[in-house]
C-alpha atoms as a PDB file:
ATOM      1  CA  UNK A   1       0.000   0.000   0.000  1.00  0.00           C
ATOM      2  CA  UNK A   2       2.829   2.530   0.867  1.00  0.00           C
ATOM      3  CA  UNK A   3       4.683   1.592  -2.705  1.00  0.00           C
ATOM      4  CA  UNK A   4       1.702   1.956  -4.092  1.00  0.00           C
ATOM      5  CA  UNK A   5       0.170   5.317  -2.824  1.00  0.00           C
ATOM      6  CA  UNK A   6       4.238   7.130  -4.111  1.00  0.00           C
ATOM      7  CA  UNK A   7       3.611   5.380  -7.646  1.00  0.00           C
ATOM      8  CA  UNK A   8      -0.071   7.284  -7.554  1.00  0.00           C
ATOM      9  CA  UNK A   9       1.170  10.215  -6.313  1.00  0.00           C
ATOM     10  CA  UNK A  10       3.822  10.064  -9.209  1.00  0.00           C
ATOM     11  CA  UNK A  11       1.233   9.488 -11.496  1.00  0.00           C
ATOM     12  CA  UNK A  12      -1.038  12.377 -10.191  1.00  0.00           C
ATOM     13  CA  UNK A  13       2.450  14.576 -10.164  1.00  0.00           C
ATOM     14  CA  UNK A  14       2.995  13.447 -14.058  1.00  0.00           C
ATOM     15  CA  UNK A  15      -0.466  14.052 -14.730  1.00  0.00           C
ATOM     16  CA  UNK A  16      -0.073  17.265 -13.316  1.00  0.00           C
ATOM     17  CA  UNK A  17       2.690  18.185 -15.337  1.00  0.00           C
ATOM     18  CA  UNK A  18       1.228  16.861 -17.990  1.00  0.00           C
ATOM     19  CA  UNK A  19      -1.783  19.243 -17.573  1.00  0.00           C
ATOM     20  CA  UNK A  20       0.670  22.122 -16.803  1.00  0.00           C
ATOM     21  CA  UNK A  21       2.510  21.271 -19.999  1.00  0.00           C
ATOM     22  CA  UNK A  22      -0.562  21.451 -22.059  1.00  0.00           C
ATOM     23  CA  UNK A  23      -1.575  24.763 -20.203  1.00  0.00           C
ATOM     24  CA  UNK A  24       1.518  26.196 -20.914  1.00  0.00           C
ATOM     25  CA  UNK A  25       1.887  25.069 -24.316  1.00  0.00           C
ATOM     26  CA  UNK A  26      -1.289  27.611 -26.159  1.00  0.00           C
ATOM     27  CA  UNK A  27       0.919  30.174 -24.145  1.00  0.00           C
ATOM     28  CA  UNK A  28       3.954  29.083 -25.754  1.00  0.00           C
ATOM     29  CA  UNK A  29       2.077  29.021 -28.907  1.00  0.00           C
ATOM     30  CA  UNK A  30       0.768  32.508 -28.401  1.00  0.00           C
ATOM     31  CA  UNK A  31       4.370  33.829 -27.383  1.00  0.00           C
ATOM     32  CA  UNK A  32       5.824  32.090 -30.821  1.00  0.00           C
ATOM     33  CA  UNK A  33       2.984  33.597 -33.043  1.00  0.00           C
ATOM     34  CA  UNK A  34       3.412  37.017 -31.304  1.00  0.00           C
ATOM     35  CA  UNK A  35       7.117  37.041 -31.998  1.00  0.00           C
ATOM     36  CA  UNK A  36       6.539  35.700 -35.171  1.00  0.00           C
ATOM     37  CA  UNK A  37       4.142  38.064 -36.366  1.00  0.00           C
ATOM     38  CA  UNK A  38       6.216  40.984 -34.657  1.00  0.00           C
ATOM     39  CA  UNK A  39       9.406  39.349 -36.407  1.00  0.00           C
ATOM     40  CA  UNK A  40       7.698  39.167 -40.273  1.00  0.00           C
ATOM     41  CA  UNK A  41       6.782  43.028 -40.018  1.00  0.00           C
ATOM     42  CA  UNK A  42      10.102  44.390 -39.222  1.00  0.00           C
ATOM     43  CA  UNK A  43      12.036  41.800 -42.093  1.00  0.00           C
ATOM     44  CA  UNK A  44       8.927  43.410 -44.164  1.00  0.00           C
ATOM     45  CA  UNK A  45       9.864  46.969 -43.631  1.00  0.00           C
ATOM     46  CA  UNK A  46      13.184  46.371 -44.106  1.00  0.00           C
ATOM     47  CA  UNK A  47      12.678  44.975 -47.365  1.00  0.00           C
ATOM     48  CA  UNK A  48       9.996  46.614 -49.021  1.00  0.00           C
ATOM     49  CA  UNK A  49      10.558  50.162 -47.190  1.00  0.00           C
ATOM     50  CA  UNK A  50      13.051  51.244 -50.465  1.00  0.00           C
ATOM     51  CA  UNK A  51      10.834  49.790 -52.903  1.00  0.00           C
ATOM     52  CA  UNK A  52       7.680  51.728 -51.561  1.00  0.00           C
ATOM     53  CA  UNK A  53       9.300  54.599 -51.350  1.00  0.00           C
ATOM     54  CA  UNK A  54      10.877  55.051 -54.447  1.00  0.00           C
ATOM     55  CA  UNK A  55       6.829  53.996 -55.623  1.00  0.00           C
ATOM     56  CA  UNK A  56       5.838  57.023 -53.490  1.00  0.00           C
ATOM     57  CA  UNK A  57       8.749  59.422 -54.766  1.00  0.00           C
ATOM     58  CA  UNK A  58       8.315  58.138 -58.984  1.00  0.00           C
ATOM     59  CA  UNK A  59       4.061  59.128 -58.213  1.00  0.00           C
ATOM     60  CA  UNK A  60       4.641  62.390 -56.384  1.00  0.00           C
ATOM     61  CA  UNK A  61       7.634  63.240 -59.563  1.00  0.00           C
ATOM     62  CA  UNK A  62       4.329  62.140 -62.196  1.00  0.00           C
ATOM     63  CA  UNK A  63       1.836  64.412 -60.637  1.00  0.00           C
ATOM     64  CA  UNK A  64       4.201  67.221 -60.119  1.00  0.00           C
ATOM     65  CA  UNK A  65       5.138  67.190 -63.686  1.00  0.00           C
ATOM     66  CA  UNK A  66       3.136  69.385 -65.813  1.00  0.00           C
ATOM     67  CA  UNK A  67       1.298  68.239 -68.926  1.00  0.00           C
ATOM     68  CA  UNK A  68       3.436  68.222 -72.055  1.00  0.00           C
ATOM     69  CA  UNK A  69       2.059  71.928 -73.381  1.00  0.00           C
ATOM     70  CA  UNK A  70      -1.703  71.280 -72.704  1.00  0.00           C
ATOM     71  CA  UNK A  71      -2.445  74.956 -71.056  1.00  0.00           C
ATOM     72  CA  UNK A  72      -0.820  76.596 -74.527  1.00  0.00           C
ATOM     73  CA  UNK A  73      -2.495  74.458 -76.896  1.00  0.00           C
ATOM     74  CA  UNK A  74      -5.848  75.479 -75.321  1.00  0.00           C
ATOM     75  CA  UNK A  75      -4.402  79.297 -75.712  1.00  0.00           C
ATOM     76  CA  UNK A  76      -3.972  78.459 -79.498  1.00  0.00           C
ATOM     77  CA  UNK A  77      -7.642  77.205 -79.378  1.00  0.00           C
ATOM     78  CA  UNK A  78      -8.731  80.084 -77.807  1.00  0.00           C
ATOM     79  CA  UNK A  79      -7.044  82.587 -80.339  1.00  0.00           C
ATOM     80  CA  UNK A  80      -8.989  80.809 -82.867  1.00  0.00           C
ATOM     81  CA  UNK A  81     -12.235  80.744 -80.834  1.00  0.00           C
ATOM     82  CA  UNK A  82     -11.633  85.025 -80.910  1.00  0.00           C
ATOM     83  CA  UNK A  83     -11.120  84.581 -84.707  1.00  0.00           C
ATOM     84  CA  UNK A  84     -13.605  83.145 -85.263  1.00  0.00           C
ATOM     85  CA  UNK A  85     -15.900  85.416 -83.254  1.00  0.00           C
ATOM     86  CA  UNK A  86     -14.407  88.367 -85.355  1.00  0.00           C
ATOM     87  CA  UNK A  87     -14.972  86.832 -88.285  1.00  0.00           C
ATOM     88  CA  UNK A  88     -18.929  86.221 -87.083  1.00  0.00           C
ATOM     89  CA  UNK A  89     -18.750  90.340 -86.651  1.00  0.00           C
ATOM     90  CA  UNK A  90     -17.018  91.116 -89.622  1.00  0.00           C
ATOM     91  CA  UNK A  91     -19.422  89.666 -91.849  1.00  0.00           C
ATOM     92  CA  UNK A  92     -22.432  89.988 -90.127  1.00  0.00           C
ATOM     93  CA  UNK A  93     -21.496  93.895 -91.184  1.00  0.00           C
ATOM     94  CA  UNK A  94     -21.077  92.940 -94.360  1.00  0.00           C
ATOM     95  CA  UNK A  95     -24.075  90.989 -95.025  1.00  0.00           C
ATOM     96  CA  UNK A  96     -25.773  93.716 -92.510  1.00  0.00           C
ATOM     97  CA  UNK A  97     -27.740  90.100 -90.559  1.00  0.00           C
ATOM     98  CA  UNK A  98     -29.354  91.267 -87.106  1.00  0.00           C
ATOM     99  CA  UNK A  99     -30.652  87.377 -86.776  1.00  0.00           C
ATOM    100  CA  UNK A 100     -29.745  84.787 -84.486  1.00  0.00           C
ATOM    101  CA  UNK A 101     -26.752  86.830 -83.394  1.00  0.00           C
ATOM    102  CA  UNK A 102     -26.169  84.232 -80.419  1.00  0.00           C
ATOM    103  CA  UNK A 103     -26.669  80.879 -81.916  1.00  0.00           C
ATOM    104  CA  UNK A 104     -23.748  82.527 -84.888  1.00  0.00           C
ATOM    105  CA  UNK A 105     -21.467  83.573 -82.300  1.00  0.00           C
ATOM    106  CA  UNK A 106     -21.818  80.185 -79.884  1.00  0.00           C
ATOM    107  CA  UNK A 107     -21.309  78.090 -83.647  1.00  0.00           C
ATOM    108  CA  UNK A 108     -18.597  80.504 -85.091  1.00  0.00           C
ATOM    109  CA  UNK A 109     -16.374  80.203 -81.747  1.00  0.00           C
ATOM    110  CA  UNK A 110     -16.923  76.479 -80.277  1.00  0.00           C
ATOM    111  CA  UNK A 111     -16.111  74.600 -83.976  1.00  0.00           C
ATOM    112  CA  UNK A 112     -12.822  76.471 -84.291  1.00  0.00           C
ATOM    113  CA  UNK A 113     -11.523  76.070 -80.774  1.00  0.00           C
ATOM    114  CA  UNK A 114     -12.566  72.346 -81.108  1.00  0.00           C
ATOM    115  CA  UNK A 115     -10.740  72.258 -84.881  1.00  0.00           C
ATOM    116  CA  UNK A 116      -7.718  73.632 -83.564  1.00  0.00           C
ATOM    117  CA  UNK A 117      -7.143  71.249 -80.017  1.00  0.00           C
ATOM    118  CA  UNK A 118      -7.889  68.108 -82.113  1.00  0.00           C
ATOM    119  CA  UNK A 119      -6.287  68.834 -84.948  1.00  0.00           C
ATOM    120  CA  UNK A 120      -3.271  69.933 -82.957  1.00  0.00           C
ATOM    121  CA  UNK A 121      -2.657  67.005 -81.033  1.00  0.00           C
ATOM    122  CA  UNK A 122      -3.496  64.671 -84.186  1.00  0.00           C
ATOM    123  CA  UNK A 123      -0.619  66.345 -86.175  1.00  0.00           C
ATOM    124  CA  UNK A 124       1.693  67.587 -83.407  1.00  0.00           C
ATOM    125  CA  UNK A 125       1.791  66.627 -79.916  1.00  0.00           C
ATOM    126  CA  UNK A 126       1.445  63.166 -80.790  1.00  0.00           C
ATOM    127  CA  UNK A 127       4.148  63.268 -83.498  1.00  0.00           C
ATOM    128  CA  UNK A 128       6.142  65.119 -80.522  1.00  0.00           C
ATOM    129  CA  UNK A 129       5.243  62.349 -77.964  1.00  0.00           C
ATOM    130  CA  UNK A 130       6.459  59.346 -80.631  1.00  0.00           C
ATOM    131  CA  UNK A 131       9.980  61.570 -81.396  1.00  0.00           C
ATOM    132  CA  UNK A 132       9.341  61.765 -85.296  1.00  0.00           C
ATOM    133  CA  UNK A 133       8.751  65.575 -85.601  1.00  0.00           C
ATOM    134  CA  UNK A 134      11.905  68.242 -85.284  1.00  0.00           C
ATOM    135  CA  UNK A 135      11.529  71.641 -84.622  1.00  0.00           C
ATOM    136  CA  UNK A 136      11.218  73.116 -87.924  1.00  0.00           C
ATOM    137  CA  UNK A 137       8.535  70.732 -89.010  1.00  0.00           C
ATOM    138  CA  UNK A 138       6.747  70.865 -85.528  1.00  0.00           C
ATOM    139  CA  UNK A 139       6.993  75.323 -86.223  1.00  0.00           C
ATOM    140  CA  UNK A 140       5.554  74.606 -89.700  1.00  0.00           C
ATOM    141  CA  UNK A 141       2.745  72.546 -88.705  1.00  0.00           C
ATOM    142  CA  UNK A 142       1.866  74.923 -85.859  1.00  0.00           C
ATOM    143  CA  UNK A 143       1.970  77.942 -88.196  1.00  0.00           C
ATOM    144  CA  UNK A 144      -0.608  75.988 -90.540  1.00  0.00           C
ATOM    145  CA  UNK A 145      -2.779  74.994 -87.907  1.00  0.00           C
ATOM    146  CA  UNK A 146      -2.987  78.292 -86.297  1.00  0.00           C
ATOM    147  CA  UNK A 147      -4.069  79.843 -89.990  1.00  0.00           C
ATOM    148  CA  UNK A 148      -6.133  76.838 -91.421  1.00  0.00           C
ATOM    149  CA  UNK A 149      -8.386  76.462 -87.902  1.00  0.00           C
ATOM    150  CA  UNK A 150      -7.626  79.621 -86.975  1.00  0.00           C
ATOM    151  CA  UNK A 151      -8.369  82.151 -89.592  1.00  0.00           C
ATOM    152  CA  UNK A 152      -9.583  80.293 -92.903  1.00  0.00           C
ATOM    153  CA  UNK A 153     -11.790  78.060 -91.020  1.00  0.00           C
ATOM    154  CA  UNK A 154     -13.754  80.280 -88.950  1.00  0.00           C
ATOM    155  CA  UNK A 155     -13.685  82.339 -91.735  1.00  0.00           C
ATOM    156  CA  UNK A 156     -15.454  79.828 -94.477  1.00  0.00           C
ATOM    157  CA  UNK A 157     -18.215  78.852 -91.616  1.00  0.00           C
ATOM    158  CA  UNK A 158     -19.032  82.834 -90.867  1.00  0.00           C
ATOM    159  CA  UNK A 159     -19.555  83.644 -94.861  1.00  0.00           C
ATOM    160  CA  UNK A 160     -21.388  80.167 -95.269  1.00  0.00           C
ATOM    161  CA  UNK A 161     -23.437  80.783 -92.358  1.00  0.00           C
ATOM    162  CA  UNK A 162     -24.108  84.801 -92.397  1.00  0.00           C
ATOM    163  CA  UNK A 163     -24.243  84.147 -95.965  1.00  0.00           C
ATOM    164  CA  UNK A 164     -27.557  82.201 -95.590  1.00  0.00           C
ATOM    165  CA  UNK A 165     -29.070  84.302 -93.078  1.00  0.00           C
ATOM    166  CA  UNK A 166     -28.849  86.882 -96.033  1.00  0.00           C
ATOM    167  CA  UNK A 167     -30.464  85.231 -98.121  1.00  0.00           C
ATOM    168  CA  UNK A 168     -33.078  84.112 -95.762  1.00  0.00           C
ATOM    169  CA  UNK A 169     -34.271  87.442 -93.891  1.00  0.00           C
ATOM    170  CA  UNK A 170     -33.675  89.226 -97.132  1.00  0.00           C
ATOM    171  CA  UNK A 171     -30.814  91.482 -95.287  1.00  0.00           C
ATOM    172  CA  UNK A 172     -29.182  92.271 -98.348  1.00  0.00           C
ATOM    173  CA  UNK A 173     -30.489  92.144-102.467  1.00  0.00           C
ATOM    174  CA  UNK A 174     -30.889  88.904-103.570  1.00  0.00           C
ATOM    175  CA  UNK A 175     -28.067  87.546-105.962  1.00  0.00           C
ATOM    176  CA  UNK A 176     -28.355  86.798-109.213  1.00  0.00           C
ATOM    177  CA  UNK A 177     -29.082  82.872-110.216  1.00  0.00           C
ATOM    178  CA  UNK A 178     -25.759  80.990-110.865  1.00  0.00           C
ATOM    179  CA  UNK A 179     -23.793  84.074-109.120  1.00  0.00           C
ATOM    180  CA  UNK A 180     -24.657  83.753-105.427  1.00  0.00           C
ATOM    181  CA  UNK A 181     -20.857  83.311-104.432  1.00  0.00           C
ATOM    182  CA  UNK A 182     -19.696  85.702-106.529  1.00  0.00           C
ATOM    183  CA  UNK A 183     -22.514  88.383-105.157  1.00  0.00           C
ATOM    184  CA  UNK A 184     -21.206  87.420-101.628  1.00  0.00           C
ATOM    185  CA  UNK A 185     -17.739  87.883-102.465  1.00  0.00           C
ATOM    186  CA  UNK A 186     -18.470  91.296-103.448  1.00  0.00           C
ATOM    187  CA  UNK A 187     -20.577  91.810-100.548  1.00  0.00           C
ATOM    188  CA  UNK A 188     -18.064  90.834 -98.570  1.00  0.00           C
ATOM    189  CA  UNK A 189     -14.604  91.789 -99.777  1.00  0.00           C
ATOM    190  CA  UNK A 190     -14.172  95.005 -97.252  1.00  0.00           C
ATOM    191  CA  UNK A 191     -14.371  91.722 -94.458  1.00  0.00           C
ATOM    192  CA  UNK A 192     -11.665  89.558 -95.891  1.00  0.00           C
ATOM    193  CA  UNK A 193      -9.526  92.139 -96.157  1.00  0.00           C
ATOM    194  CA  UNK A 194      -9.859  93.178 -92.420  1.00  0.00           C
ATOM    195  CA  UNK A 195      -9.377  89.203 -91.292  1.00  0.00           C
ATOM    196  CA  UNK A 196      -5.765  89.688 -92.189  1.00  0.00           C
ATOM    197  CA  UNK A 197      -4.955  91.570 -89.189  1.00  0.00           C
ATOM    198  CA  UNK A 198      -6.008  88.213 -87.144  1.00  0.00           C
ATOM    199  CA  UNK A 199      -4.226  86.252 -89.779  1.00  0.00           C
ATOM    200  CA  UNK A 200      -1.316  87.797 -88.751  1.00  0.00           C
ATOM    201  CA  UNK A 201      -1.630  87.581 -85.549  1.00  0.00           C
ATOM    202  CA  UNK A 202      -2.366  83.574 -85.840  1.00  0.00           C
ATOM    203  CA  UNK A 203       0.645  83.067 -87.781  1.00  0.00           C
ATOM    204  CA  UNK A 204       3.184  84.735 -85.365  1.00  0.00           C
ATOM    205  CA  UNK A 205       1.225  82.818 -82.436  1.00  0.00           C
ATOM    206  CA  UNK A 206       1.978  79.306 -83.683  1.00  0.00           C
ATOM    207  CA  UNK A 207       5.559  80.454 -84.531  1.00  0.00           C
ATOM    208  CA  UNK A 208       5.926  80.998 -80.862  1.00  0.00           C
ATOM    209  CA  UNK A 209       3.935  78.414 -80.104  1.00  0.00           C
ATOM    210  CA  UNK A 210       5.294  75.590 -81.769  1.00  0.00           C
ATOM    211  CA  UNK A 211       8.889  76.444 -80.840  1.00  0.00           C
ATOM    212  CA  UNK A 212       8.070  76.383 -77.147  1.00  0.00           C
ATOM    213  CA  UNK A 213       6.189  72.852 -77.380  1.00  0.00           C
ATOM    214  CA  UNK A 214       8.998  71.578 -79.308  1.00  0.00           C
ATOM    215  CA  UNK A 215      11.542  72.913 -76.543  1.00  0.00           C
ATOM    216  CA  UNK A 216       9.033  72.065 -73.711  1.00  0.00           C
ATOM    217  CA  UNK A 217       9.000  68.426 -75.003  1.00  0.00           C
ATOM    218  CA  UNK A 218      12.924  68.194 -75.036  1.00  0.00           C
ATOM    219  CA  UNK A 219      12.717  69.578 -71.788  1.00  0.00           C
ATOM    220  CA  UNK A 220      10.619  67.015 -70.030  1.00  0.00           C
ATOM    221  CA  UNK A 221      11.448  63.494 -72.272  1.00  0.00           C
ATOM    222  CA  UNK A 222      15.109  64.631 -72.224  1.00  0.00           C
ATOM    223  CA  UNK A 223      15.646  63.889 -75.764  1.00  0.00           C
ATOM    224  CA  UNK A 224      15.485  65.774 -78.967  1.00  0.00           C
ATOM    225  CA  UNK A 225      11.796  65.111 -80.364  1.00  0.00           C
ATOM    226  CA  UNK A 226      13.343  64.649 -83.632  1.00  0.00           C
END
């Protein structure tokens, strides 16, 4: 009885080391996980702390770098918007129209401004983006924008248009069959010869504005666009 009551005892005392044990062991668990998890962060940051920041620093350099020229290509659109608008004026003189004054001006200044953006980044800033455009070529096509859109453009839409609303509220005499252009040609030669001041004025713009794009793009690829 006295052998047997140590060998219970030792078997209580294992059992209760064995229940220790397997208390202590979710906390041992826990401790690993928790250093683990504590570990993995730090090897983490170590690693990938360059990488994001040079993410951080290549985003911050992309926003901070302006768009390639977009704030002077709306200028150019806008100096062909005004053209047009004088155009509207000039020939609504000439044709003396007092009609639909609004609804001329709104369609004589949106198309051109419209003609000009798209046309300009069809035939320039693209050719500028893709390198096959030098400066000469990039001046020319500027200069040809600025007085096709610009000046010849708005200029064919406000005889067209004023010409019509001649004819139709019977502002001026009515041309002779088979002469109508001619009679508004004659009608309005004073006009043309007063849209050369904007023509001008185009011209010189996309002179000046071509070179700058072309010097802007160097600039900010940091290669010759040609």
């Amino acid at each position: 009885m006295a052998a047997s009551k140590p060998q219970a005892c030792s078997e209580f005392g294992d059992t209760g080391v064995l229940l220790k044990e397997a208390r202590e062991a979710p906390q041992d668990i826990k401790m690993a996980i928790y250093t683990y998890g504590q570990l993995i962060p730090s090897l983490g940051d170590a690693k990938f702390r360059p990488m994001i920041s040079e993410i951080i620093e290549k985003q911050l350099e992309y926003y901070k770098k302006p768009t390639l020229n977009i704030y002077g290509t709306l200028y150019f659109g806008t100096t062909s918007a005004m053209s047009g608008l004088v155009a509207n004026i000039i020939f609504r003189n000439s044709f003396k129209v007092q009609h639909e004054a609004l609804k001329t001006c709104v369609y004589l200044t949106t198309l051109p401004f419209l003609a000009t953006i798209i046309t300009y980044k069809l035939f320039v800033t693209d050719a500028l983006h893709s390198g096959n455009l030098s400066k000469e070529n990039c001046i020319m096509r500027s200069v040809l924008i600025g007085v096709g859109c610009g000046i010849l453009y708005p200029s064919a839409l406000a005889f067209r248009k004023n010409g019509h609303l001649a004819v139709k509220y019977h502002s001026v005499p009515l041309p002779p069959k088979g002469r109508v252009i001619l009679h508004w040609l004659i009608l309005s030669q004073t006009g043309m010869k007063l849209m050369s001041a904007p023509l001008v004025f185009q011209a010189v713009f996309g002179v000046i504005h071509g070179s700058h794009h072309h010097a802007l793009c160097e600039k900010l690829l940091g290669k010759k666009c040609a």
